[in-house]
N, C-alpha and C. Protein backbone atom coordinates (compact mmCIF):
# COMPACT_ATOMS: atom_id res chain seq x y z
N UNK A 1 105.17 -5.78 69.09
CA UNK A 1 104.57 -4.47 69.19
C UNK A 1 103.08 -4.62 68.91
N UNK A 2 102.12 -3.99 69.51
CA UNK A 2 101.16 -4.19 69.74
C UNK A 2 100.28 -3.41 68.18
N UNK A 3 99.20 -3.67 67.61
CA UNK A 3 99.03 -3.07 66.63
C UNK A 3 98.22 -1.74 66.98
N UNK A 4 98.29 -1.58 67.97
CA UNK A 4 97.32 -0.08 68.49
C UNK A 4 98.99 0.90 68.16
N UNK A 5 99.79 0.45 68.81
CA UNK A 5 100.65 1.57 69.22
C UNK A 5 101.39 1.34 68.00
N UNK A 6 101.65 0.56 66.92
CA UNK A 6 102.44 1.27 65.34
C UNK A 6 101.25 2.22 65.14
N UNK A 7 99.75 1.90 64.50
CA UNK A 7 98.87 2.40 63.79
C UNK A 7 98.78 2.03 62.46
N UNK A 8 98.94 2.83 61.70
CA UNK A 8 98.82 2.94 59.82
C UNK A 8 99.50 1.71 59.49
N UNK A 9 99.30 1.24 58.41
CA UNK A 9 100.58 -0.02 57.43
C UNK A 9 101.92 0.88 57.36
N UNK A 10 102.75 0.31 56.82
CA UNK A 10 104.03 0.80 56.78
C UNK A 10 105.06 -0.38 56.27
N UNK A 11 106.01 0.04 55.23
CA UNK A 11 106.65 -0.48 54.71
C UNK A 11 108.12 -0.40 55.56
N UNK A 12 108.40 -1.41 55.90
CA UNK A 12 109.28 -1.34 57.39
C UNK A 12 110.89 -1.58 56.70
N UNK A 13 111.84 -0.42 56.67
CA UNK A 13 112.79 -0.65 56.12
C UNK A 13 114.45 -0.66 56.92
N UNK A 14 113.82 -0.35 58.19
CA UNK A 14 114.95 -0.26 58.96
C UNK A 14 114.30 -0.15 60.66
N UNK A 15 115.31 -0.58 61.85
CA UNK A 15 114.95 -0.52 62.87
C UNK A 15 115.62 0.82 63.48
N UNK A 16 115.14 1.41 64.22
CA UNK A 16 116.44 2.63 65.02
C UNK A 16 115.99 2.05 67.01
N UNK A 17 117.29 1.87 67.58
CA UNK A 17 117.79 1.58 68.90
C UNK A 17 117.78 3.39 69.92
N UNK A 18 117.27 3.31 70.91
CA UNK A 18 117.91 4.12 71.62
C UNK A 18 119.50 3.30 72.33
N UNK A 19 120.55 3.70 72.13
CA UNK A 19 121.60 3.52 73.34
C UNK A 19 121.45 4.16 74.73
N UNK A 20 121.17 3.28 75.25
CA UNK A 20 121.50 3.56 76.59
C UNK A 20 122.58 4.01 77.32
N UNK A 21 122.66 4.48 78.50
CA UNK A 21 123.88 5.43 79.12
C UNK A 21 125.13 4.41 79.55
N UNK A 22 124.83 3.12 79.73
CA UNK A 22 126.07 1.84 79.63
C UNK A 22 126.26 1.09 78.96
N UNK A 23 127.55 0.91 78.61
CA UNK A 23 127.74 0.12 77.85
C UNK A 23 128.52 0.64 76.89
N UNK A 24 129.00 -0.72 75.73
CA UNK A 24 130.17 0.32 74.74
C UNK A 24 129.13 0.67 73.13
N UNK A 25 129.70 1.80 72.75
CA UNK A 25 129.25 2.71 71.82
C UNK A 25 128.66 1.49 70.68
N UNK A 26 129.66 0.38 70.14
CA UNK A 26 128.80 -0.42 69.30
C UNK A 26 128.96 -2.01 69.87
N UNK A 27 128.45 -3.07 69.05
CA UNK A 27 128.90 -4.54 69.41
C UNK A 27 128.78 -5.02 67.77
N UNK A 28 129.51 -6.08 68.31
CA UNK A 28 129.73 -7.16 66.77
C UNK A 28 128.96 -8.50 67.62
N UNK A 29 128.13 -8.77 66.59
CA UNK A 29 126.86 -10.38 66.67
C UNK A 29 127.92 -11.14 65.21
N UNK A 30 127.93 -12.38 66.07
CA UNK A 30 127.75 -13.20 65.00
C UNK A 30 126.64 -14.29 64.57
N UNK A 31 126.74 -14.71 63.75
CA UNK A 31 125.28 -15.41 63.46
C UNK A 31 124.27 -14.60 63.48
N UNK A 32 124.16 -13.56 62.68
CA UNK A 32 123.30 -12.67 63.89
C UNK A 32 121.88 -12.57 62.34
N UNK A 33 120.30 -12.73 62.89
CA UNK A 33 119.54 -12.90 62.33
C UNK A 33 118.14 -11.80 62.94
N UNK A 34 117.36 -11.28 61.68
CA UNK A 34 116.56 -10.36 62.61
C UNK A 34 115.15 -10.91 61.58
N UNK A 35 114.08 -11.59 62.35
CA UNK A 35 112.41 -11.61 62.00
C UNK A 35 111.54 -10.78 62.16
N UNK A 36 110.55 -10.98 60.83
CA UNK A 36 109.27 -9.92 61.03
C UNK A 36 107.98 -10.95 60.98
N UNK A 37 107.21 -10.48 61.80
CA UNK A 37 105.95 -11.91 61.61
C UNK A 37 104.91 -11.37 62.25
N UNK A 38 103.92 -11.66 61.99
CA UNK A 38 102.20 -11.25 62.89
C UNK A 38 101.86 -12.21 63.74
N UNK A 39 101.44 -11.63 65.07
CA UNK A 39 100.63 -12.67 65.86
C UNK A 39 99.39 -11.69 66.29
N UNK A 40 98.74 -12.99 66.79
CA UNK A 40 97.20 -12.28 67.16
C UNK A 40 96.90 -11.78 68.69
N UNK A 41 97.78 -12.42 69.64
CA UNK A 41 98.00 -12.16 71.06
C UNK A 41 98.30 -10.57 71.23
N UNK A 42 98.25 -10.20 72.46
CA UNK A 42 98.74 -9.37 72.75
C UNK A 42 99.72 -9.97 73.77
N UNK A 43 99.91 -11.09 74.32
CA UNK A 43 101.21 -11.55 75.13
C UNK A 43 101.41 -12.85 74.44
N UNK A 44 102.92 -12.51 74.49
CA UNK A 44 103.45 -13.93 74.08
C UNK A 44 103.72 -15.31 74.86
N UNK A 45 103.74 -16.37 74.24
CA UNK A 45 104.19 -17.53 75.09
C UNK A 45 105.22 -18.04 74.97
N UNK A 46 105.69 -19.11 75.93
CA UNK A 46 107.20 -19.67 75.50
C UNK A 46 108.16 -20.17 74.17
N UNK A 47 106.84 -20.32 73.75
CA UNK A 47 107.43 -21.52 72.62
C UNK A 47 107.34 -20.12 71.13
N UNK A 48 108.57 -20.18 71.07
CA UNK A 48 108.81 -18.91 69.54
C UNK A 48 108.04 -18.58 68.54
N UNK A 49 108.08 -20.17 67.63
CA UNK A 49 107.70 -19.98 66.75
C UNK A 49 105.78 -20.39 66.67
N UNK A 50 105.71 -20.52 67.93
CA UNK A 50 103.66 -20.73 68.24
C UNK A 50 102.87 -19.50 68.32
N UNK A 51 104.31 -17.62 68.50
CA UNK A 51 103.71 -16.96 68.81
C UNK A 51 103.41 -15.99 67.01
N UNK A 52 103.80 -16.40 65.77
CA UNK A 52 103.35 -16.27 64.98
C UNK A 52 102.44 -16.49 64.32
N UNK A 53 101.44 -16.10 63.89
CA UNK A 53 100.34 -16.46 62.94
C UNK A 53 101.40 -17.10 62.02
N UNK A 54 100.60 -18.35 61.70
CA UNK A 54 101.67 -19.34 60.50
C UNK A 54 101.96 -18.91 59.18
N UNK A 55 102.80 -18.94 58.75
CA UNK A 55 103.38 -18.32 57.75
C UNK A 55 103.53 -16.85 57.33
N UNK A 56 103.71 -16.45 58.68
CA UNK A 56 103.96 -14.77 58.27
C UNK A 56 105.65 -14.52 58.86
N UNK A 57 106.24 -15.54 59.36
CA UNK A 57 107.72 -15.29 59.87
C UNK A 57 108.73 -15.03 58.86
N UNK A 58 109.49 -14.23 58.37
CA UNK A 58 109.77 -13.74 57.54
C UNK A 58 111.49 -13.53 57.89
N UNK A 59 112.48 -13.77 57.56
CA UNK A 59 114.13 -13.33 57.96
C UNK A 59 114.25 -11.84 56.96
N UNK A 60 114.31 -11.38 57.57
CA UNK A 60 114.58 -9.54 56.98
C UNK A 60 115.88 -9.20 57.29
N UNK A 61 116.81 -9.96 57.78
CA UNK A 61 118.37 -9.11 57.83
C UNK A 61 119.22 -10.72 58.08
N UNK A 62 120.25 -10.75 57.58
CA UNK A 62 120.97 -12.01 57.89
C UNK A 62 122.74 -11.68 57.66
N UNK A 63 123.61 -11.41 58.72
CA UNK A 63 124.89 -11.48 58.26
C UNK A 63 125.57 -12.51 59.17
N UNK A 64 126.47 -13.50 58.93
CA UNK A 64 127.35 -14.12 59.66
C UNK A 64 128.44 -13.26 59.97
N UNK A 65 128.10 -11.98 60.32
CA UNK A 65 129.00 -11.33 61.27
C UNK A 65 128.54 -9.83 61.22
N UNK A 66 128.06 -9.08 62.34
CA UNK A 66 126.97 -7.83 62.03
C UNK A 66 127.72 -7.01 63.61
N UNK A 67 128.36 -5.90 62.32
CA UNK A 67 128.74 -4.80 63.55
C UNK A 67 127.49 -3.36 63.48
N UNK A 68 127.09 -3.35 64.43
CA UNK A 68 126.23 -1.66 64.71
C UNK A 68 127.16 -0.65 64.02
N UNK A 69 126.48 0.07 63.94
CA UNK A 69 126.89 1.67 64.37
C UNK A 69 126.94 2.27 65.18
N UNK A 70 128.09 2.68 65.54
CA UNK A 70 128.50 3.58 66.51
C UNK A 70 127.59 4.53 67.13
N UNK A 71 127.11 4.41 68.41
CA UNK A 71 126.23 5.70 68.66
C UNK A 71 126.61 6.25 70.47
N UNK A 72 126.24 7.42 70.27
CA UNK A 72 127.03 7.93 71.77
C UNK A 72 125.61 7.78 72.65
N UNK A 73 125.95 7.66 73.54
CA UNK A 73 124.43 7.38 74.71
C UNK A 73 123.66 8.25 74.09
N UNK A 74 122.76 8.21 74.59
CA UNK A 74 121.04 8.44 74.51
C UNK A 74 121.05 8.56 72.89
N UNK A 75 121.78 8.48 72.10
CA UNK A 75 121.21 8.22 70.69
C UNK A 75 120.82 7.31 70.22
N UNK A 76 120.27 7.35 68.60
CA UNK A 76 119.54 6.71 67.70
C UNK A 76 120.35 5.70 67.21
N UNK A 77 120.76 4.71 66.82
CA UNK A 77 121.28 4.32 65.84
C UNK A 77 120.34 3.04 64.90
N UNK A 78 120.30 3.00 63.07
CA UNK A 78 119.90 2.27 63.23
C UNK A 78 120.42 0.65 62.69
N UNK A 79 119.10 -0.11 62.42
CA UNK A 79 119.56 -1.15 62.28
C UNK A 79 118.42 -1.73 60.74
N UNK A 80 119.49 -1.37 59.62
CA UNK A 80 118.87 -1.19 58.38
C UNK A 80 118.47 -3.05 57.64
N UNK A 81 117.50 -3.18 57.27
CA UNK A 81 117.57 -4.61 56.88
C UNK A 81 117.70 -4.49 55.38
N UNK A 82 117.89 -5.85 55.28
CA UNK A 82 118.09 -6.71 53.70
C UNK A 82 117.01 -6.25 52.92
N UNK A 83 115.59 -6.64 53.78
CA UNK A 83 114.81 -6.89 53.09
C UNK A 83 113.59 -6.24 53.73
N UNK A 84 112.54 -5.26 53.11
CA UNK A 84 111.82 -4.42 53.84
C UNK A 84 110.51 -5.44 53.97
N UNK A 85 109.78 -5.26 55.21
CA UNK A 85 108.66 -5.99 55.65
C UNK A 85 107.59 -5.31 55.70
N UNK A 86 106.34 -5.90 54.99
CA UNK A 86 105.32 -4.92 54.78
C UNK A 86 104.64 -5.11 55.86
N UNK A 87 104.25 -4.10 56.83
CA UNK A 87 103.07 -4.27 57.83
C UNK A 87 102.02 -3.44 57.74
N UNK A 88 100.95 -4.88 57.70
CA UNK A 88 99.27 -4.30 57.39
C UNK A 88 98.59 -3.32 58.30
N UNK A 89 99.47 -2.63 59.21
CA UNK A 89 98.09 -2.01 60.21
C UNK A 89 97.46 -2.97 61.33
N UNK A 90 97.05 -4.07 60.90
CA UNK A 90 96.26 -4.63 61.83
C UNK A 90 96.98 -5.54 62.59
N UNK A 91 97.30 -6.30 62.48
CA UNK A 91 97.71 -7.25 63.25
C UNK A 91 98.95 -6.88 64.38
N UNK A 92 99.47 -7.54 65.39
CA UNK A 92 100.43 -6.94 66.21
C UNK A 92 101.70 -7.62 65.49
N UNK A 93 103.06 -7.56 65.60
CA UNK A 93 104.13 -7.38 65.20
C UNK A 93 105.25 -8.08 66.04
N UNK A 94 105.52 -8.77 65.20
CA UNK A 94 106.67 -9.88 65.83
C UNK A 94 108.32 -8.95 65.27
N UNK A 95 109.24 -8.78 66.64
CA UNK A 95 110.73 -8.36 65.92
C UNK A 95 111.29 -10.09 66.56
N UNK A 96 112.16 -10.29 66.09
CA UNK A 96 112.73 -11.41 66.64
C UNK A 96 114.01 -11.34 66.28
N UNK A 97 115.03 -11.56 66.46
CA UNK A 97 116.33 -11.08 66.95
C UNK A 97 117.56 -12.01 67.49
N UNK A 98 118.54 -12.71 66.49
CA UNK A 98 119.04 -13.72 67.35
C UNK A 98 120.43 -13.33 67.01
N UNK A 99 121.38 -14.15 68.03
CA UNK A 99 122.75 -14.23 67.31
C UNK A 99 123.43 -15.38 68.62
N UNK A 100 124.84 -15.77 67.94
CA UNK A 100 125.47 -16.89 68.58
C UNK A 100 125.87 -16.18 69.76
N UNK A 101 126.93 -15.31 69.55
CA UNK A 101 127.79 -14.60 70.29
C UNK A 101 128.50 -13.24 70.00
N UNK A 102 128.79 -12.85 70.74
CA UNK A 102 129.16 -11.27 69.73
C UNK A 102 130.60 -10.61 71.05
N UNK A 103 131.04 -9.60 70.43
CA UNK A 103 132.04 -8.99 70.89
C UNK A 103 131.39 -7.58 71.44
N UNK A 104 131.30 -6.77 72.94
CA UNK A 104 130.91 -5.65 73.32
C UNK A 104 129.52 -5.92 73.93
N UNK A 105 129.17 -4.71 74.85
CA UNK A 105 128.03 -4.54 75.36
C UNK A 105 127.27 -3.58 74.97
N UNK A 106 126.71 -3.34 74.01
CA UNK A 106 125.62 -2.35 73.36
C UNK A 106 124.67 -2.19 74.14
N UNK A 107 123.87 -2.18 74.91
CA UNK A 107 122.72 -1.56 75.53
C UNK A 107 121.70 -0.71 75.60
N UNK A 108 120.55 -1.09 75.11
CA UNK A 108 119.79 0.29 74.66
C UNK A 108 118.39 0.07 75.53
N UNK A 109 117.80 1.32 75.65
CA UNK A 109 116.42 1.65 76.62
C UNK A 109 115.56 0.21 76.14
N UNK A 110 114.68 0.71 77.04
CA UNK A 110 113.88 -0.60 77.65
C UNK A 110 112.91 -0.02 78.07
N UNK A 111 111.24 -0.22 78.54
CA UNK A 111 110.59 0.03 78.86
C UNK A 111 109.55 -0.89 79.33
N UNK A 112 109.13 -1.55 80.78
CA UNK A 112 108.04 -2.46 80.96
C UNK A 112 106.89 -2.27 80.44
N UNK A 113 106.02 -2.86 79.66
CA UNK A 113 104.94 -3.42 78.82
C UNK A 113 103.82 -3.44 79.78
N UNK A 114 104.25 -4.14 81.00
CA UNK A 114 102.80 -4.40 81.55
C UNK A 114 102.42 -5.81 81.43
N UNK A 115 103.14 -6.25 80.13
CA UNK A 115 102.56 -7.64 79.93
C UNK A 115 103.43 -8.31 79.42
N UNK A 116 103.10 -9.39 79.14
CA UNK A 116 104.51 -10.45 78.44
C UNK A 116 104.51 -10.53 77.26
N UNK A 117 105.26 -9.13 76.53
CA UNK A 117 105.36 -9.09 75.49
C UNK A 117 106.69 -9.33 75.07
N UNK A 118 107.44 -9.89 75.24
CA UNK A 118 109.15 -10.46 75.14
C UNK A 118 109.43 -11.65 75.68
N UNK A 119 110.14 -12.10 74.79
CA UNK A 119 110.55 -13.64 75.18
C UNK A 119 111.96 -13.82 74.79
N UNK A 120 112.92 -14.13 75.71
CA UNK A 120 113.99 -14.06 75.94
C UNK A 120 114.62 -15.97 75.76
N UNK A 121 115.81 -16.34 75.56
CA UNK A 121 116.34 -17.38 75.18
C UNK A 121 117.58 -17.59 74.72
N UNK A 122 118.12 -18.51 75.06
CA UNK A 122 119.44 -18.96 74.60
C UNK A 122 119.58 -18.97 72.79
N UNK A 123 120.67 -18.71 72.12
CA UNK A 123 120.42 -18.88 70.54
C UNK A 123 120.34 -20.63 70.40
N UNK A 124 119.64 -20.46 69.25
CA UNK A 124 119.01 -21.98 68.65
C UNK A 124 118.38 -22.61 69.42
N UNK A 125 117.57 -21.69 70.68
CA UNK A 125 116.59 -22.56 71.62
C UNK A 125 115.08 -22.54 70.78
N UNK A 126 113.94 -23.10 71.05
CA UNK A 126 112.78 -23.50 70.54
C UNK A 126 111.34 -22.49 71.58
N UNK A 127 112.76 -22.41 72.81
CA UNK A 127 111.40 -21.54 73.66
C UNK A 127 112.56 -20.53 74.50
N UNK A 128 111.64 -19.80 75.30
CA UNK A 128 112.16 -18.86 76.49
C UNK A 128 111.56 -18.73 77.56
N UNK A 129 111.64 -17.98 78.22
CA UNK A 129 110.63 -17.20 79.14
C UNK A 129 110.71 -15.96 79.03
N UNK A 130 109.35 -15.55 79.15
CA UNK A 130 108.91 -13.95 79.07
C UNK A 130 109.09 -12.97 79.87
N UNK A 131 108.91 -11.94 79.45
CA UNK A 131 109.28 -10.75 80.14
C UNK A 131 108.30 -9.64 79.73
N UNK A 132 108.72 -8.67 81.00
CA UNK A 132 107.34 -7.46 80.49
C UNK A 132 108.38 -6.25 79.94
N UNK A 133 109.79 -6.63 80.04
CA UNK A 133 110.57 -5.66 80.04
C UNK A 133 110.90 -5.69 77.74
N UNK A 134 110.37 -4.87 77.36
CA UNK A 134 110.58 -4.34 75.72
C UNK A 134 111.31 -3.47 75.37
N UNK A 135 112.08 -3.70 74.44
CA UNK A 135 113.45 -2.39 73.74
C UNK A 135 111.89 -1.48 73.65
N UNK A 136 113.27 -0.25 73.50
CA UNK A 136 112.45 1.30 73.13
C UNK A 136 112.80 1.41 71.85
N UNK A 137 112.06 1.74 70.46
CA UNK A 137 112.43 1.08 69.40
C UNK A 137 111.35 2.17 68.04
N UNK A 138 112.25 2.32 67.50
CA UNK A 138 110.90 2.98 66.32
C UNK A 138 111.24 1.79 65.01
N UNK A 139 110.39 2.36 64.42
CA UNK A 139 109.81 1.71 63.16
C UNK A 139 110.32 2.79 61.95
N UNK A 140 111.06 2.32 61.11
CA UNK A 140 111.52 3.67 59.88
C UNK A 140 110.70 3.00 58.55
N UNK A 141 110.39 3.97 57.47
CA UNK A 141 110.02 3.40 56.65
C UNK A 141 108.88 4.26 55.81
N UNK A 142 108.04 3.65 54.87
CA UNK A 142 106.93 4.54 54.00
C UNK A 142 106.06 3.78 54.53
N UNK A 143 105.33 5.32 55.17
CA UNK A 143 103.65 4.56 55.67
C UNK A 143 102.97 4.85 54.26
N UNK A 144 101.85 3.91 54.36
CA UNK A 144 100.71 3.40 53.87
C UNK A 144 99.95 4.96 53.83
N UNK A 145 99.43 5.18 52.65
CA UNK A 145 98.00 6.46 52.75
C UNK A 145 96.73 6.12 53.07
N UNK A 146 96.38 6.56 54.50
CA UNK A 146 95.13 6.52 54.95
C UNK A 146 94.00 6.98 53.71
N UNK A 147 92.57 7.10 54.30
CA UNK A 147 91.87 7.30 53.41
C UNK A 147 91.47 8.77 54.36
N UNK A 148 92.53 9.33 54.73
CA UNK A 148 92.22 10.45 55.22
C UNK A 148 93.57 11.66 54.61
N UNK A 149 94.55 11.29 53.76
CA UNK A 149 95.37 11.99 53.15
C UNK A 149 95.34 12.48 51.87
N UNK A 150 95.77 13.85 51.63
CA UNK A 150 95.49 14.12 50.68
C UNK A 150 95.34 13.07 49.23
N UNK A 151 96.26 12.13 49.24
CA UNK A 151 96.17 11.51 48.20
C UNK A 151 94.92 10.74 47.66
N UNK A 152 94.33 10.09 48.87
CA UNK A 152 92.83 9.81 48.90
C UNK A 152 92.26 10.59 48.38
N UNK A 153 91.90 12.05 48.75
CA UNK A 153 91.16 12.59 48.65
C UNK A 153 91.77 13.31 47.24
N UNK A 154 92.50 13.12 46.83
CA UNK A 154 92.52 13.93 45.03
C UNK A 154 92.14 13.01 44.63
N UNK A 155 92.30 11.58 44.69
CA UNK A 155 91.98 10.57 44.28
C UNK A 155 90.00 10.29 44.08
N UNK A 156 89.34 11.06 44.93
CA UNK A 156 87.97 10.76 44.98
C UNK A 156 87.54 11.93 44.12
N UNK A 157 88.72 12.98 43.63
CA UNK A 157 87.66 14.18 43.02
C UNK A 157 87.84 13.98 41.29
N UNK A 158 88.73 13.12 41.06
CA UNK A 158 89.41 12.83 39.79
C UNK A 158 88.16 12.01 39.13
């Protein structure tokens, strides 16, 4: 995700999916692993772990066996992690997303980028190839106080 289109910092505590109109209501991943990390690109390249700024890759959800929640088309459902990931505002935003194999077809919106912002791959591969095609996807969580919210500003009269 590009850092224009989050905006503010935000303490990132969960993902929410649109479901799409096919497919079944939930799926079971196994192996199933979800990353948070900064890169400086605005398109990614093949190789995974080159598209992080070094040492910001982070594992934020990990179960050896991860069923969704149930959601009826065009809804929300989300996808709550272990471990909340702090994002600074600035930089753009790595989700990364793996699993072995899983049971069901979950399917959720999508929207072309324009650019090669997705990189697609076999599990336990090292690279992929890209795509312009990106989940439709929010961000849940406690944003960060600008220096334009009230709290700032009681803060400057104190």
């Amino acid at each position: 995700m590009l850092a224009s289109e989050i905006g503010d910092a935000i303490e990132i505590e969960s993902l929410s999916w649109k479901r799409h109109i096919t497919g079944d209501s939930q799926g079971t991943y196994n192996d199933y692993s979800l990353y948070m990390g900064f890169c400086s690109s605005d398109v990614l390249g093949t190789n995974f772990d080159d598209n992080y700024i070094s040492g910001t890759r982070i594992l934020v959800m990990s179960s050896s066996l991860y069923t969704t929640p149930s959601a009826d088309p065009n809804e929300w459902f989300d996808n709550i992690l272990d471990t909340s990931f702090w994002y600074n505002g600035e930089d753009n935003l790595i989700i990364e997303i793996e699993w072995s194999d899983g049971v069901g077809s979950l399917y959720t919106w999508h929207w072309d980028s324009g650019g090669q912002r997705c990189v697609i791959g076999p599990y336990g591969a090292s690279t992929g190839y890209p795509s312009t095609n990106v989940p439709n996807l929010r961000l849940n969580g406690v944003l960060s106080l600008s220096n334009t919210t009230f709290g700032r500003i009681k803060a400057a009269f104190i």
